[in-house]
Protein backbone atom coordinates (compact mmCIF):
# COMPACT_ATOMS: atom_id res chain seq x y z
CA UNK A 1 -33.90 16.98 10.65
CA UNK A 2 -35.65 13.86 11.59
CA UNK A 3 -37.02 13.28 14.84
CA UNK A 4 -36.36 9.80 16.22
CA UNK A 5 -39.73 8.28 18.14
CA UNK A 6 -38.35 6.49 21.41
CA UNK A 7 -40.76 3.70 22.26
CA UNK A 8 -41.53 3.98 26.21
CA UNK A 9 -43.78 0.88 26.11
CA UNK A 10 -43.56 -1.99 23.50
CA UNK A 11 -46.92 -3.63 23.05
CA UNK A 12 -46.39 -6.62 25.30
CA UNK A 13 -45.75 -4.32 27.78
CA UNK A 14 -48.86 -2.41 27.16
CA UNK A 15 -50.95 -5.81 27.12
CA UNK A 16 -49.30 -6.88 30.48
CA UNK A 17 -50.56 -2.99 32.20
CA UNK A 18 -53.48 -2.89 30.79
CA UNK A 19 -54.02 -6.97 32.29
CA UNK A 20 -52.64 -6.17 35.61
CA UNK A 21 -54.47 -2.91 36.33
CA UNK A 22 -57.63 -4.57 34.72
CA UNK A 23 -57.12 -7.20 38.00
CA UNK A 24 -56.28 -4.60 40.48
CA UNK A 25 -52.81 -4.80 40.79
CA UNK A 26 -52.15 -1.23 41.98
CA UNK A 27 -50.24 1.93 39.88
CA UNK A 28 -47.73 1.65 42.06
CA UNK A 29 -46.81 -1.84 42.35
CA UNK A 30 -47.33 -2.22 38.03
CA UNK A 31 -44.43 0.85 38.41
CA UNK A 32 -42.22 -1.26 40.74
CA UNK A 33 -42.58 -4.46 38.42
CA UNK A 34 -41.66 -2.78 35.18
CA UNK A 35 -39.43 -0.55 36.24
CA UNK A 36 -41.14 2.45 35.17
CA UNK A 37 -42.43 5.28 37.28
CA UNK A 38 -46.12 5.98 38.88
CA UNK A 39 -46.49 9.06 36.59
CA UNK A 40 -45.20 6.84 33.63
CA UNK A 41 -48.08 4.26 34.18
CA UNK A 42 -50.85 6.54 34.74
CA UNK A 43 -50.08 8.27 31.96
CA UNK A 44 -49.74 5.09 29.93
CA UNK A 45 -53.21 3.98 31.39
CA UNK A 46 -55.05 7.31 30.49
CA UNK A 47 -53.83 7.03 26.98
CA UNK A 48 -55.39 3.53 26.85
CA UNK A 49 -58.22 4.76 28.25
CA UNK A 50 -58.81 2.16 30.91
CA UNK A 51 -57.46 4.52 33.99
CA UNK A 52 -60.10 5.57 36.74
CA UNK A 53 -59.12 8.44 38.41
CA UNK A 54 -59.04 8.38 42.53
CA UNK A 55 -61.32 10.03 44.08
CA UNK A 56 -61.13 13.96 44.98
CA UNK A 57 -59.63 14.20 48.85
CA UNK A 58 -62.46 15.51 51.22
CA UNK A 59 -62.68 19.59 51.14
CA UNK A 60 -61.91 21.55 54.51
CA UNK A 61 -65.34 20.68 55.27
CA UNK A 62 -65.71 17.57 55.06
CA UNK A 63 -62.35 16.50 57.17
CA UNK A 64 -63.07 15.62 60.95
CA UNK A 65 -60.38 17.11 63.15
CA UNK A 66 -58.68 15.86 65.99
CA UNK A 67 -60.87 17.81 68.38
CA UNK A 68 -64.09 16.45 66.57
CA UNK A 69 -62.50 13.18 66.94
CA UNK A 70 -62.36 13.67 70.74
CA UNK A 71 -65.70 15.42 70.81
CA UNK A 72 -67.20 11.97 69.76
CA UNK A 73 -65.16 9.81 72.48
CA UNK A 74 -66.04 12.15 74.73
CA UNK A 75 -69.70 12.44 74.46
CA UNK A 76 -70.09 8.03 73.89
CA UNK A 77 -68.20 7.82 77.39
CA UNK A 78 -70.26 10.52 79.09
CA UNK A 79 -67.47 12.75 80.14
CA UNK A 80 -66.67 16.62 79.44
CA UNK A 81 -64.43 16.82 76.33
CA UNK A 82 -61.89 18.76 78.41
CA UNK A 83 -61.53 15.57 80.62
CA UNK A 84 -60.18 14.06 77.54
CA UNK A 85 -58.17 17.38 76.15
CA UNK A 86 -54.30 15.57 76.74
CA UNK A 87 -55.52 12.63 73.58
CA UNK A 88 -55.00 15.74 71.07
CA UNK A 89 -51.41 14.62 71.49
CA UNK A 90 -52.39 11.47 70.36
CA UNK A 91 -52.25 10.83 66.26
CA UNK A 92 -55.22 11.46 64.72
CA UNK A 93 -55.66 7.82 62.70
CA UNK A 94 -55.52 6.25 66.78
CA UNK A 95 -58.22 8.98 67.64
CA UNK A 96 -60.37 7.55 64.98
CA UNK A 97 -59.69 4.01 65.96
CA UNK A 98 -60.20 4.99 69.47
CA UNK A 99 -63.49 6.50 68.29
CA UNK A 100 -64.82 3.73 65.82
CA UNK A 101 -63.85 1.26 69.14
CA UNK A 102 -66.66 3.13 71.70
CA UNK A 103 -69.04 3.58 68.94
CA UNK A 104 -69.40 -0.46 68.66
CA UNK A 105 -68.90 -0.73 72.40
């Protein structure tokens, strides 16, 4: 029984990844373009050897919560966190911009 290789990239193919993640086109949008998927391309680029890995998520302790977040606001405005205790409704990426916003203020 002969096994049959299937060729998931042809070499021009490889040349033209290899380019456009060399000039930081992103995985995804190389996927989208050839019509291949995200897991497809990384794998392709690992092979080749030219892939960087992203880097690790924060750990537990590194993460700033919501309540950190509002913490921070708190203390830059000079009011008791609990003034302030209705913006944990808020989304945490606008508590960060709120928080960036009164740091340069």
């Amino acid at each position: 029984m002969t096994s049959k290789t299937v060729v998931q990239y042809t070499p021009e193919q490889t040349s033209t990844l290899i380019a456009e993640y060399a000039a930081g086109v992103s995985v995804e949008a190389i996927a989208v373009a050839m019509g291949k998927s995200v897991r497809s391309v990384i794998a392709k680029l690992s092979r080749e050897g030219v892939y960087i890995a992203k880097g690790k998520a924060a750990t537990a302790s590194e993460r700033v919560t919501k309540a950190q977040l509002i913490d921070q606001i708190a203390a830059h405005l000079g009011v008791p966190a609990e003034k302030l205790e209705s913006l944990e409704k808020a989304t945490k990426e606008a508590l960060a911009l709120v928080a960036a916003a009164t740091m340069v203020a």
